[in-house]
C-alpha atoms as a PDB file:
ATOM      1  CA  UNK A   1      42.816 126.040  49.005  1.00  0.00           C
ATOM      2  CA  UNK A   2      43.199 124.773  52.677  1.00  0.00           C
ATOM      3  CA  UNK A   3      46.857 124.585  53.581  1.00  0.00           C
ATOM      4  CA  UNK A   4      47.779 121.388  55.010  1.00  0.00           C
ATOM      5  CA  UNK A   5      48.702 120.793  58.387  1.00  0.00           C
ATOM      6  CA  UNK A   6      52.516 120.829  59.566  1.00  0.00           C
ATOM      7  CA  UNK A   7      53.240 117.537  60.452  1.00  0.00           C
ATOM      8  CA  UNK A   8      54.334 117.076  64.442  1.00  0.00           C
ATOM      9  CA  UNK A   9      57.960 117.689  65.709  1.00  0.00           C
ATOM     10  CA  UNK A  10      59.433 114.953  67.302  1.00  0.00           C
ATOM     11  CA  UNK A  11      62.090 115.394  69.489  1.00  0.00           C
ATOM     12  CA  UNK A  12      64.781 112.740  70.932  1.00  0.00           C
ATOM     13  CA  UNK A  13      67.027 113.993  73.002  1.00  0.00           C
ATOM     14  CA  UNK A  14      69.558 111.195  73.537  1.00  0.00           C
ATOM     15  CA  UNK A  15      69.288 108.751  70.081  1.00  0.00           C
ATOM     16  CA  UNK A  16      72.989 107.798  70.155  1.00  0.00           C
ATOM     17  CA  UNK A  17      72.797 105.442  72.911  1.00  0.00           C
ATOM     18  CA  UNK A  18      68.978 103.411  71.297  1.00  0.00           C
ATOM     19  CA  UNK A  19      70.550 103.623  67.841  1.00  0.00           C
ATOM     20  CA  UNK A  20      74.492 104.611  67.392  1.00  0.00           C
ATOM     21  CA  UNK A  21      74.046 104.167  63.753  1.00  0.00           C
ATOM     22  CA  UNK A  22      72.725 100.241  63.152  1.00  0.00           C
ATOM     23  CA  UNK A  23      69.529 100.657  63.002  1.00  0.00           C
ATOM     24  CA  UNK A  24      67.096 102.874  61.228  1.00  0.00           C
ATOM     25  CA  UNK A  25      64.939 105.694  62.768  1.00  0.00           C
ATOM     26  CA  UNK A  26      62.039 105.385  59.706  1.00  0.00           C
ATOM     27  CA  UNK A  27      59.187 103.674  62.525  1.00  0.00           C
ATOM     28  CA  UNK A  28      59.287 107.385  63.659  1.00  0.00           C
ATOM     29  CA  UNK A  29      59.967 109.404  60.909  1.00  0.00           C
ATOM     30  CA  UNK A  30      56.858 108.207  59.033  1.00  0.00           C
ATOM     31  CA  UNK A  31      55.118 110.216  62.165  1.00  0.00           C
ATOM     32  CA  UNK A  32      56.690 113.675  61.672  1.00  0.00           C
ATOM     33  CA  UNK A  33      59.666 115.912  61.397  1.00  0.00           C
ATOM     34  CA  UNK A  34      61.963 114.158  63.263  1.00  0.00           C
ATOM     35  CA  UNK A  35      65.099 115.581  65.275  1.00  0.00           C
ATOM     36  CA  UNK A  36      67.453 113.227  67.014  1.00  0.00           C
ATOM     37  CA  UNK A  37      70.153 115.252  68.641  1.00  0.00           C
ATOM     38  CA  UNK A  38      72.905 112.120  69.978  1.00  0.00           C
ATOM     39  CA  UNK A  39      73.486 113.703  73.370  1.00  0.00           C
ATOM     40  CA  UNK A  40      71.434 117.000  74.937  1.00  0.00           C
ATOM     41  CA  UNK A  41      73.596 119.065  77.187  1.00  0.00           C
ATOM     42  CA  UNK A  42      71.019 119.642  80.978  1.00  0.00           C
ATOM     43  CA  UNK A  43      71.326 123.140  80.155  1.00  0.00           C
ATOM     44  CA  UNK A  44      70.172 122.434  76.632  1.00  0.00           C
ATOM     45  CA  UNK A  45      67.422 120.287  77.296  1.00  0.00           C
ATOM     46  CA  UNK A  46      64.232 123.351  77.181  1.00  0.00           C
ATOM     47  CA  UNK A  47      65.917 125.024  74.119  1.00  0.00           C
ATOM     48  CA  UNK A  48      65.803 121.752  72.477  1.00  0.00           C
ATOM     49  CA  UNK A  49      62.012 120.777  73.021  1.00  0.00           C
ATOM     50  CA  UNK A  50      60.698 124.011  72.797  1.00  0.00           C
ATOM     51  CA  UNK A  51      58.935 123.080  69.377  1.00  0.00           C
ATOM     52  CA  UNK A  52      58.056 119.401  70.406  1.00  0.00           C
ATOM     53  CA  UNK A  53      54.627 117.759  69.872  1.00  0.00           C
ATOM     54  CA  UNK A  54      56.293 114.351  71.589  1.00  0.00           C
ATOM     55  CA  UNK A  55      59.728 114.325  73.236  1.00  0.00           C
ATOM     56  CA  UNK A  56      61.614 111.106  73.760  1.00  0.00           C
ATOM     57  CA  UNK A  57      64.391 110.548  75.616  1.00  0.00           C
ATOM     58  CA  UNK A  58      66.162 107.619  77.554  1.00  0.00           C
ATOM     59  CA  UNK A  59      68.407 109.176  80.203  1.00  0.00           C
ATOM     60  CA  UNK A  60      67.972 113.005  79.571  1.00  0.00           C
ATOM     61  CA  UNK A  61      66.219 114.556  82.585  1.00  0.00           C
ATOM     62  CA  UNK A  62      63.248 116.484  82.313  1.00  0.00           C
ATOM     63  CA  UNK A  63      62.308 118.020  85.367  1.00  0.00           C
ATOM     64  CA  UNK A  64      59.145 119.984  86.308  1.00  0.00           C
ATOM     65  CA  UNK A  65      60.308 123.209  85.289  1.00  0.00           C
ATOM     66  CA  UNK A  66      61.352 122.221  81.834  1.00  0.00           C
ATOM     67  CA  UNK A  67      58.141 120.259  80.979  1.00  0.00           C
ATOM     68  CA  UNK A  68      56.395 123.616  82.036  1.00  0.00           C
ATOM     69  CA  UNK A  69      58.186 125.221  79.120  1.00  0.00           C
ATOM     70  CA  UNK A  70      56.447 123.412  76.024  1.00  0.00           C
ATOM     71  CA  UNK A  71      52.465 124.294  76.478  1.00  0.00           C
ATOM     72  CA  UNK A  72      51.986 122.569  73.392  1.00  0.00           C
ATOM     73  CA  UNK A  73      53.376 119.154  74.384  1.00  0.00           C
ATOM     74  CA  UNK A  74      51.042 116.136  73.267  1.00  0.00           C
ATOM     75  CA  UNK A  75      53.217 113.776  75.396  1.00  0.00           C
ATOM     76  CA  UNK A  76      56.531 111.901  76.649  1.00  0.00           C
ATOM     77  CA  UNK A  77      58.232 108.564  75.463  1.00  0.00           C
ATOM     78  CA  UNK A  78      60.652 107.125  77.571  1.00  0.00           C
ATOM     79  CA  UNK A  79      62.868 104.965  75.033  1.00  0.00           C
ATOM     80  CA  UNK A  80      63.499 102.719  78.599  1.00  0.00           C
ATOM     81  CA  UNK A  81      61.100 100.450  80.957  1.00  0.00           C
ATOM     82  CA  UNK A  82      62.057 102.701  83.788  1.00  0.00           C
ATOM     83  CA  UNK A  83      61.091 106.052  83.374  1.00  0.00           C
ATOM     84  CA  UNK A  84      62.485 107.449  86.968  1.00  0.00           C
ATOM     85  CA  UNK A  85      64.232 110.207  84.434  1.00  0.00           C
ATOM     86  CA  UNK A  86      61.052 112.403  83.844  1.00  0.00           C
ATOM     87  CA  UNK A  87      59.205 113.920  87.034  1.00  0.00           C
ATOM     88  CA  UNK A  88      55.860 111.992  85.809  1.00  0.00           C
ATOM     89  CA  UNK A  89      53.878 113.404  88.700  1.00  0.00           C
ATOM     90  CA  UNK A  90      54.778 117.072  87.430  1.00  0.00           C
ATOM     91  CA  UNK A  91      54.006 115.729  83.788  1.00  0.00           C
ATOM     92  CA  UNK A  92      50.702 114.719  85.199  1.00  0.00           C
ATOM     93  CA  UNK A  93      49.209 117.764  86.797  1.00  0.00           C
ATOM     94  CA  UNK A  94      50.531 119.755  83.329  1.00  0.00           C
ATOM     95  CA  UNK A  95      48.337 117.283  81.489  1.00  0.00           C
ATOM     96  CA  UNK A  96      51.146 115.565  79.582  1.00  0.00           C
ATOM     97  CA  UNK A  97      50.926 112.010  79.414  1.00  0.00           C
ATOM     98  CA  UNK A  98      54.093 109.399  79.660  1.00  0.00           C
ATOM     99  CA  UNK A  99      54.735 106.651  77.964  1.00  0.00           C
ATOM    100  CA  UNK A 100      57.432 104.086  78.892  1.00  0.00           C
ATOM    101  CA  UNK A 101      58.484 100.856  77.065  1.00  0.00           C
ATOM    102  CA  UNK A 102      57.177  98.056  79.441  1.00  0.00           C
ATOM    103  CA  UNK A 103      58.989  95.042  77.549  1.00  0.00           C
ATOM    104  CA  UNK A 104      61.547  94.924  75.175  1.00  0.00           C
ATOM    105  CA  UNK A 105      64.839  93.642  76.995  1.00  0.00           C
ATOM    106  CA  UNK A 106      63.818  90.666  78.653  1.00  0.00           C
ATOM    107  CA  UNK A 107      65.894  88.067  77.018  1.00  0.00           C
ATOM    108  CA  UNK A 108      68.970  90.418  76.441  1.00  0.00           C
ATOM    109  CA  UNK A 109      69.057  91.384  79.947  1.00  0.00           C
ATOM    110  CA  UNK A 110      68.310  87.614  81.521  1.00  0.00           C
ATOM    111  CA  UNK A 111      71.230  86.535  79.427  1.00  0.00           C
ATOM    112  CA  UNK A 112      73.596  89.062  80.722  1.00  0.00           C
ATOM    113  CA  UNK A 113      72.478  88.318  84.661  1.00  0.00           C
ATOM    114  CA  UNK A 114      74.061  84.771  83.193  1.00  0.00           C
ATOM    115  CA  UNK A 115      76.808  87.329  81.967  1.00  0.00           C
ATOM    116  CA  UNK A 116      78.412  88.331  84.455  1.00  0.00           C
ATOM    117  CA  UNK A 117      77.112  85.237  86.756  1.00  0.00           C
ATOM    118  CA  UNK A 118      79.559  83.029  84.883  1.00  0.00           C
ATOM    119  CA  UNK A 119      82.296  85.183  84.808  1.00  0.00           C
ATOM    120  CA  UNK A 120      82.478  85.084  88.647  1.00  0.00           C
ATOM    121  CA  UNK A 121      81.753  81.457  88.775  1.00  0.00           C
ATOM    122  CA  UNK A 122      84.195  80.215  86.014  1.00  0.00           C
ATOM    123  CA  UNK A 123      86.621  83.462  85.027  1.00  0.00           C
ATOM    124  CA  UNK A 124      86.357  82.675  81.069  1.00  0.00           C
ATOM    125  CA  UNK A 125      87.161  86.189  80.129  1.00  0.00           C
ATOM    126  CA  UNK A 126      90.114  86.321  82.656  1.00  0.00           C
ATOM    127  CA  UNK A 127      91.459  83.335  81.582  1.00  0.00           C
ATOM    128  CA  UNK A 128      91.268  83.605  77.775  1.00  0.00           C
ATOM    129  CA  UNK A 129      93.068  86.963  78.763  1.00  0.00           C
ATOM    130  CA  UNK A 130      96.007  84.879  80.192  1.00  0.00           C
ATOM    131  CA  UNK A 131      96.313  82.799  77.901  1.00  0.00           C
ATOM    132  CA  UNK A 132      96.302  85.182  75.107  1.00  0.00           C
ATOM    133  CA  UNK A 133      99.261  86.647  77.115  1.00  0.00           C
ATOM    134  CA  UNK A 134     101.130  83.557  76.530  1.00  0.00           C
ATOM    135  CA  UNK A 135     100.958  82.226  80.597  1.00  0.00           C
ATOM    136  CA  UNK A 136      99.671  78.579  79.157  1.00  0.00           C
ATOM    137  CA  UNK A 137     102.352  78.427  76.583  1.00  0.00           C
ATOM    138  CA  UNK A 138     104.926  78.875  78.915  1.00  0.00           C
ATOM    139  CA  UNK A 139     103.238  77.201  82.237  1.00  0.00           C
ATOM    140  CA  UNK A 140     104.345  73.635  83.326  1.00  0.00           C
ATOM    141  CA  UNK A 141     100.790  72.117  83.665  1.00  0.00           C
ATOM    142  CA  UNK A 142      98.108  71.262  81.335  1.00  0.00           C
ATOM    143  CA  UNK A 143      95.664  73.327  83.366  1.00  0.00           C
ATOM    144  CA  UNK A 144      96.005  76.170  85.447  1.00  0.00           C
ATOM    145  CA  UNK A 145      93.124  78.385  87.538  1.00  0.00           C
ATOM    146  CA  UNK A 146      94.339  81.553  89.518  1.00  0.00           C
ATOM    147  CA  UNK A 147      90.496  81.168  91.520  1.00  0.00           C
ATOM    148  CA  UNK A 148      87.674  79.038  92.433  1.00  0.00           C
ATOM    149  CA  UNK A 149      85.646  77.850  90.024  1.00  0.00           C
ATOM    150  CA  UNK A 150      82.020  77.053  90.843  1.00  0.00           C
ATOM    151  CA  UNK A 151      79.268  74.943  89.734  1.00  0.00           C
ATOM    152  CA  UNK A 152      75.990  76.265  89.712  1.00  0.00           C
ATOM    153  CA  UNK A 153      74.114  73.181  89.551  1.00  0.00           C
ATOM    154  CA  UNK A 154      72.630  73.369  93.730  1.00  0.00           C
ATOM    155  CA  UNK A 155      73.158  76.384  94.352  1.00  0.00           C
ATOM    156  CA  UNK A 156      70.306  78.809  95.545  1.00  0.00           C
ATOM    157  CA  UNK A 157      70.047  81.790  93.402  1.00  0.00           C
ATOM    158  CA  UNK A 158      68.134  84.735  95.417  1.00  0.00           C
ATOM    159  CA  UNK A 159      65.370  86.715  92.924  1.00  0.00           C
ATOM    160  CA  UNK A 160      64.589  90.362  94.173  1.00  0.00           C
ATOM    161  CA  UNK A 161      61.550  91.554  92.252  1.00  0.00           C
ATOM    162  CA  UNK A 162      59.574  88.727  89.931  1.00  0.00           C
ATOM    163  CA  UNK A 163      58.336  90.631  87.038  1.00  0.00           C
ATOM    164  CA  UNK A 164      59.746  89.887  83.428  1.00  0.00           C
ATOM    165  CA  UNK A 165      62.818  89.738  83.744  1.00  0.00           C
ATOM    166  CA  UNK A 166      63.073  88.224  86.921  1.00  0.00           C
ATOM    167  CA  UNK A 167      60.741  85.602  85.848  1.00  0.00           C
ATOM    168  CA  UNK A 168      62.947  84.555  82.967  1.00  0.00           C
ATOM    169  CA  UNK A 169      66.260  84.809  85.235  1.00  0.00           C
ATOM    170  CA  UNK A 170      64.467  82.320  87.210  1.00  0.00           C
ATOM    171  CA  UNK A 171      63.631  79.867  84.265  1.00  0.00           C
ATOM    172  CA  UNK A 172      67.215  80.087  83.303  1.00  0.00           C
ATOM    173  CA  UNK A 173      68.751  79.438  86.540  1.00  0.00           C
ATOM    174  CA  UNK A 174      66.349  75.650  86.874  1.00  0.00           C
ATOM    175  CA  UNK A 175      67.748  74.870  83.692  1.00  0.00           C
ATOM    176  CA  UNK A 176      71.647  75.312  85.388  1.00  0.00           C
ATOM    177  CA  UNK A 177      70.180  73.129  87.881  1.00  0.00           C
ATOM    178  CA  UNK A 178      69.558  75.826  90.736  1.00  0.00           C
ATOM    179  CA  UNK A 179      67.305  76.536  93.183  1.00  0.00           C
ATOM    180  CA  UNK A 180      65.510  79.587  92.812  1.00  0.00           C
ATOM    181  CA  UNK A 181      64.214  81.643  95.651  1.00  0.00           C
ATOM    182  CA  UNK A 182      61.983  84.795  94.846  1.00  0.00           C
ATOM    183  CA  UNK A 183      60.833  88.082  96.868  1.00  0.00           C
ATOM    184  CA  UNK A 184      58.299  90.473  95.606  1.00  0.00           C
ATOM    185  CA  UNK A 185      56.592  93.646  97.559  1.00  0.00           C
ATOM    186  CA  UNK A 186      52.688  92.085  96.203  1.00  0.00           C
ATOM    187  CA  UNK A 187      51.146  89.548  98.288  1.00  0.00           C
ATOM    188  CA  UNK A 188      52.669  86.097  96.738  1.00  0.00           C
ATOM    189  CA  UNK A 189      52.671  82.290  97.790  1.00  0.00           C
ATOM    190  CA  UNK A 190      55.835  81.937  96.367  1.00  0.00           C
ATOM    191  CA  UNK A 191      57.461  84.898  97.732  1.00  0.00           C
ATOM    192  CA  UNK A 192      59.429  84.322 100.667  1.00  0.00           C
ATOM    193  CA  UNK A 193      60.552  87.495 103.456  1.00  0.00           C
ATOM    194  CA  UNK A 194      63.614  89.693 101.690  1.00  0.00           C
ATOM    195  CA  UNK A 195      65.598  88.389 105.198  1.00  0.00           C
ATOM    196  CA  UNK A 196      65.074  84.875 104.274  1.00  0.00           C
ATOM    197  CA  UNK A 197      65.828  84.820 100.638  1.00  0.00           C
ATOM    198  CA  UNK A 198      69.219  87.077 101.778  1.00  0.00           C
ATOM    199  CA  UNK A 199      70.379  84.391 104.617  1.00  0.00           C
ATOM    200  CA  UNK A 200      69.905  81.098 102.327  1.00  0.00           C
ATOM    201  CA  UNK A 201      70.715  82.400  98.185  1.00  0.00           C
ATOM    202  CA  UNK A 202      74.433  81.750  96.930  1.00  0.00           C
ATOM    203  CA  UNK A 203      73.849  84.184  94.700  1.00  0.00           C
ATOM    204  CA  UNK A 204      71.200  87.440  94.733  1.00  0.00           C
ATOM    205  CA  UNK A 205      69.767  88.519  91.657  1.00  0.00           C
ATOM    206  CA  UNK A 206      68.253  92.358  91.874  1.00  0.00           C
ATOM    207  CA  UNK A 207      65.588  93.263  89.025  1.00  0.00           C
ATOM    208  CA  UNK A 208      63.159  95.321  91.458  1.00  0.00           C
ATOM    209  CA  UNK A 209      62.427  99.069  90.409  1.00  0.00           C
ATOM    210  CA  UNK A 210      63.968 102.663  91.777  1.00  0.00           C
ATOM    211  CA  UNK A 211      61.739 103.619  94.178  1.00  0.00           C
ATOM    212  CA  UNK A 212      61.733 105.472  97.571  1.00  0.00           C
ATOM    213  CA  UNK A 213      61.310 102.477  99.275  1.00  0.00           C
ATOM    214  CA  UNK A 214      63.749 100.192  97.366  1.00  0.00           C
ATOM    215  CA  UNK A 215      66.534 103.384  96.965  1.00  0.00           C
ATOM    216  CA  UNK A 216      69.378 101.164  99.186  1.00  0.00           C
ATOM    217  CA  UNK A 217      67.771  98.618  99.411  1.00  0.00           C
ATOM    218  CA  UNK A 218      71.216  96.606  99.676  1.00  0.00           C
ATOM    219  CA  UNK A 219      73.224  97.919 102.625  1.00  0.00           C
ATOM    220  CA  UNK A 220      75.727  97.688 105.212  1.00  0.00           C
ATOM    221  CA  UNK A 221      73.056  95.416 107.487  1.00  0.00           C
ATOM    222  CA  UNK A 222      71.369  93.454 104.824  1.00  0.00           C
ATOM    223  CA  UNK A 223      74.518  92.909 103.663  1.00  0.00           C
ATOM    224  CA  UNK A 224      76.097  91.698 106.573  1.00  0.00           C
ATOM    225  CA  UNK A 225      72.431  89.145 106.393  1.00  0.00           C
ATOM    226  CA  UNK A 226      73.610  87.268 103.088  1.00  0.00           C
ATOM    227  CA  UNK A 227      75.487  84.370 103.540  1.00  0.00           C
ATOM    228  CA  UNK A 228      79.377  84.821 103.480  1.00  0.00           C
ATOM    229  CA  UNK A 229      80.972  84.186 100.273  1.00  0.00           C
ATOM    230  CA  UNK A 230      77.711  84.415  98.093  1.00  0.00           C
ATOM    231  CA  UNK A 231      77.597  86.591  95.001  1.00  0.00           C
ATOM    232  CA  UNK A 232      75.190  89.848  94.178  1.00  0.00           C
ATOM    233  CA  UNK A 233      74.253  90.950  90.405  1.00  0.00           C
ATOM    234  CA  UNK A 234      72.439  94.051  89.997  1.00  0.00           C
ATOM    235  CA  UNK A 235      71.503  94.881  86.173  1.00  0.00           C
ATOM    236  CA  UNK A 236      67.916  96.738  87.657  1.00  0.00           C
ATOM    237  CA  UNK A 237      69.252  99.968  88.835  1.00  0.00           C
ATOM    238  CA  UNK A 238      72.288 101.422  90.802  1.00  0.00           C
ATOM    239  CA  UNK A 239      71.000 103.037  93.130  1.00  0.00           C
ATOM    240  CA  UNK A 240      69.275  99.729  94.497  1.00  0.00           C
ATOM    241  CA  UNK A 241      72.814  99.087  96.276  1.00  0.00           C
ATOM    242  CA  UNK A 242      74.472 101.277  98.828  1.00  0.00           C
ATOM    243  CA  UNK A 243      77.359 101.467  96.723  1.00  0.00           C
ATOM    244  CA  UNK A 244      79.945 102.235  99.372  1.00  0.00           C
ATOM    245  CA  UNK A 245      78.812  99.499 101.805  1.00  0.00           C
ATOM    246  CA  UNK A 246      79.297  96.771  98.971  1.00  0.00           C
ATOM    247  CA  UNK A 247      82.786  97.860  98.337  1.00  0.00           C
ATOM    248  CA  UNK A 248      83.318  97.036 101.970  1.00  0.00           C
ATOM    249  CA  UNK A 249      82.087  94.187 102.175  1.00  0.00           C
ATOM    250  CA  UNK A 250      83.626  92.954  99.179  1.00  0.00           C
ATOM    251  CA  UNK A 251      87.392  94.393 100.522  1.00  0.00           C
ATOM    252  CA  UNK A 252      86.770  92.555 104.139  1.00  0.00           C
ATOM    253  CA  UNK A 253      85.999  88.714 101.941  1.00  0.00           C
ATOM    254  CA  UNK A 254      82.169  88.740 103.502  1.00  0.00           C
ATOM    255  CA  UNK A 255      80.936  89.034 100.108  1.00  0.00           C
ATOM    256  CA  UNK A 256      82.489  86.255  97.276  1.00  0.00           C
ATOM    257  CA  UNK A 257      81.791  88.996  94.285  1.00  0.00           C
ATOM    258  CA  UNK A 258      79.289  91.386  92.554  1.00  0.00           C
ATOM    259  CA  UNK A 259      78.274  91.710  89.280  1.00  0.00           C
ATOM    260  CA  UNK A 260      76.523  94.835  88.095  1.00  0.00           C
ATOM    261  CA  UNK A 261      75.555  96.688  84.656  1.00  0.00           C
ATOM    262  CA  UNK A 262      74.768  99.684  86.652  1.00  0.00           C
ATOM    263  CA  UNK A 263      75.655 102.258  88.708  1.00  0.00           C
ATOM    264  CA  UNK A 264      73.816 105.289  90.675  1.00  0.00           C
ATOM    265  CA  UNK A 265      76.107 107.860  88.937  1.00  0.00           C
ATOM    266  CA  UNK A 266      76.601 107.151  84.941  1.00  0.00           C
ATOM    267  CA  UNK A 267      79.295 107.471  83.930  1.00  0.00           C
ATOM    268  CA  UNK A 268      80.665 107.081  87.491  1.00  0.00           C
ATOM    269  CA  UNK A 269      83.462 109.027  88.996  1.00  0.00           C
ATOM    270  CA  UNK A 270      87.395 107.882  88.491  1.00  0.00           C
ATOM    271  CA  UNK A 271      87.570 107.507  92.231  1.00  0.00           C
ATOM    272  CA  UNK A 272      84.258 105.300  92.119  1.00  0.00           C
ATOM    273  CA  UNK A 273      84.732 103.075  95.520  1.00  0.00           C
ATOM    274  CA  UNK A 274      83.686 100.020  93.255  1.00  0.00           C
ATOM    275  CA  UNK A 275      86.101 100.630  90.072  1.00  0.00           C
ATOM    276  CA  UNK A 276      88.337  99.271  92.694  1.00  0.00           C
ATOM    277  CA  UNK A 277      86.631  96.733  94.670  1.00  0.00           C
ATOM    278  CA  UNK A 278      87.465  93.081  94.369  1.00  0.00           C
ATOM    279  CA  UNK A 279      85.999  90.836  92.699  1.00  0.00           C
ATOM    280  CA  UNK A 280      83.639  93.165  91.104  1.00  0.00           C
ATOM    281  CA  UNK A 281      82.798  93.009  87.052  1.00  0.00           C
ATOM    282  CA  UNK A 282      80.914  96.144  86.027  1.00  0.00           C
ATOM    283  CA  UNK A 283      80.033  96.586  82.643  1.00  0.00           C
ATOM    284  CA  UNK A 284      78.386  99.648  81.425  1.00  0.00           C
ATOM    285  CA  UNK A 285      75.010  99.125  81.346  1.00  0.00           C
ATOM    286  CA  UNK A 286      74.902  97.685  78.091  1.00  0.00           C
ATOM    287  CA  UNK A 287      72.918  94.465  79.463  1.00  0.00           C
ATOM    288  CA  UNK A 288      69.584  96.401  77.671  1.00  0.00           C
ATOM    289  CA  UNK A 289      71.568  97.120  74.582  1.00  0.00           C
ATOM    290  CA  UNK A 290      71.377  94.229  72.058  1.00  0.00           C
ATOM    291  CA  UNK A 291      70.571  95.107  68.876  1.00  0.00           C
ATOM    292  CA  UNK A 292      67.452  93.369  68.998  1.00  0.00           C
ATOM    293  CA  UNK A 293      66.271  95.239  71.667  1.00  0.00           C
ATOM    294  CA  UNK A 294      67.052  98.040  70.403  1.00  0.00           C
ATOM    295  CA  UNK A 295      65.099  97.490  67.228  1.00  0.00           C
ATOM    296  CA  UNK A 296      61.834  96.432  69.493  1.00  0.00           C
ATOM    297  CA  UNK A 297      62.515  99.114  71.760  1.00  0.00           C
ATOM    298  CA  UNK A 298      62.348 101.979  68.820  1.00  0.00           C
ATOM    299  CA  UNK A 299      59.253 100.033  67.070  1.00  0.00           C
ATOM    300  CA  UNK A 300      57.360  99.821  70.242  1.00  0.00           C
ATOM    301  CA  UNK A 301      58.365 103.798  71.077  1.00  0.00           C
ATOM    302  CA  UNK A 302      57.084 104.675  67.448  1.00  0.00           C
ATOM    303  CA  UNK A 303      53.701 103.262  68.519  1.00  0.00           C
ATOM    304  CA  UNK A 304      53.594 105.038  71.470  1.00  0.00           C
ATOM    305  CA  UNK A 305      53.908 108.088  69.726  1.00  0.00           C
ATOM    306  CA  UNK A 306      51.739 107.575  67.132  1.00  0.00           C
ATOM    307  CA  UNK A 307      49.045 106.846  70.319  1.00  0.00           C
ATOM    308  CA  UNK A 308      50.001 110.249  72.155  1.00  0.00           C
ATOM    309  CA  UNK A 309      49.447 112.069  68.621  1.00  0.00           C
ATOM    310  CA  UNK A 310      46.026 110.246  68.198  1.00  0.00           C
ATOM    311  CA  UNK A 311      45.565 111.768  71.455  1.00  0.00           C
ATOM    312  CA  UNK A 312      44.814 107.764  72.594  1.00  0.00           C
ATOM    313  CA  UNK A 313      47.804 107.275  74.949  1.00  0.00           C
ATOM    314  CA  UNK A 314      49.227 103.644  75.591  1.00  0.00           C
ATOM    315  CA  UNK A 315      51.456 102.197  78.206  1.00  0.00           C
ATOM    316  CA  UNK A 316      50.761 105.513  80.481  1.00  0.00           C
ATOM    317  CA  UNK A 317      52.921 105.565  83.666  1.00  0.00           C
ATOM    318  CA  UNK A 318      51.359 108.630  84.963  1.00  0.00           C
ATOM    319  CA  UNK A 319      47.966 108.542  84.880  1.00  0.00           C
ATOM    320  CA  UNK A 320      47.359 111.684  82.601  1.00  0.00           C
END
């Protein structure tokens, strides 16, 4: 009698932030012995995957030396688009394919670029706030407002990087009645020069990747190129921004606000030069984390695996 073969180990490494507990992990448990560990410790991460046929993990690292470790491993999925977590080039000469999630979070995140867009411009949360503190109830006026508030119909709004989601940011902002400029690295008609798009947007919209080349993209002189008083939202990635130069130019007035869903460090630092900044919303980087996209990001992770098992590997990043 032929024993039957053990069914693959699947490893996530960080399931608490993809599914805290509202959602069901059965896409991937039908594919093998599953083990979700909430949060993996760096120092815990080899240990951990040292019996994995597919590893998955959204912001645990795995570095060169720790994909060395696991011989046996069929492949990688990144529960995330951007999968600047896993050294995919090391992955790549060891043979080990990576997957990454190329859409799931396009509506969820477009909507919060609108987010944290209309907090600036109209200060609903802020106000609510105050009036929940009783200010109305005991003000003399019918209507109070502690700052501007702005109407987005004619403004310009900036778009860095025009795939997905920056294509649907755009279709939003027409329908508020704005102008929509766009800047992408490919060879485009409708892209206009980064310079340009900085000098004439009210309002800059980032949703290019991490790169080496886009790493700071936003700094002290390309800051100092937007137009004063306009407004930058970054939901892409932190590290996109020269963090310290935006605080500055958000304490000397230059810039009218930020709001951003991400950070390079996260969880940042108490002393974080932002946390303190004004007129700067930061959420924490939640703008992926719908449940809906949640659900289509673990059904569309669950096929991945099931290709890297079949040994017929979709949505490769690396080329293995």
């Amino acid at each position: 009698m032929v024993s039957p073969s053990p069914r693959p180990h699947l490893v996530v490494l960080d399931g608490y932030t993809s599914n805290p507990g509202d959602l069901d992990w059965e896409p991937l448990q039908r594919l093998g012995e599953l083990t979700v560990h909430e949060r993996t410790a760096p120092e815990r991460v080899a240990a951990s995957i040292a019996s994995a046929d597919v590893v998955l993990t959204n912001k645990t690292r795995l570095d060169a030396t720790t994909l060395a470790t696991v011989p046996g491993l069929k492949g990688v999925a990144v529960l995330a688009t951007g999968f600047d977590v896993v050294d995919a080039a090391a992955a790549r000469k060891l043979g080990i394919p990576v997957c990454n999630v190329p859409e799931y979070g396009t509506p969820s995140v477009a909507q919060a670029v609108f987010a944290l867009l209309l907090e600036l411009t109209n200060h609903t949360g802020a106000l609510a706030a105050s009036v929940r503190q009783g200010r109305w109830s005991a003000g003399p006026d019918f209507c109070y407002w502690d700052q501007p508030l702005v109407e987005l119909a004619g403004q310009t709004l900036g778009v860095v990087g025009m795939g997905r989601i920056g294509t649907a940011v755009s279709r939003i902002a027409e329908a508020f009645g704005m102008r929509v400029l766009c800047h992408r690295r490919r060879p485009d008609p409708a892209s206009v020069p980064l310079d340009q798009l900085l000098l004439e947007s009210d309002v800059i919209s980032l949703h290019c990747p991490l790169t080496a080349e886009t790493q700071g993209l936003i700094d002290a002189e390309r800051l100092q190129r937007i137009k004063p008083g306009a407004m930058l939202i970054n939901t892409g990635r932190g590290a996109l921004i020269n963090e310290a130069d935006l605080a500055a130019a958000l304490a000397s007035g230059h810039l009218g606000g930020a709001g951003l869903d991400v950070l390079s460090l996260e969880p940042p630092r108490a002393d974080h030069p932002l946390l303190s900044a004004p007129n700067c919303l930061i959420t924490p980087h939640v703008a992926w984390a719908t449940r809906a996209a949640r659900q289509r990001l673990i059904a569309v992770s669950a096929r991945n695996v099931a290709a890297l098992l079949a040994g017929r590997p979709i949505h490769v990043v690396n080329g293995a």
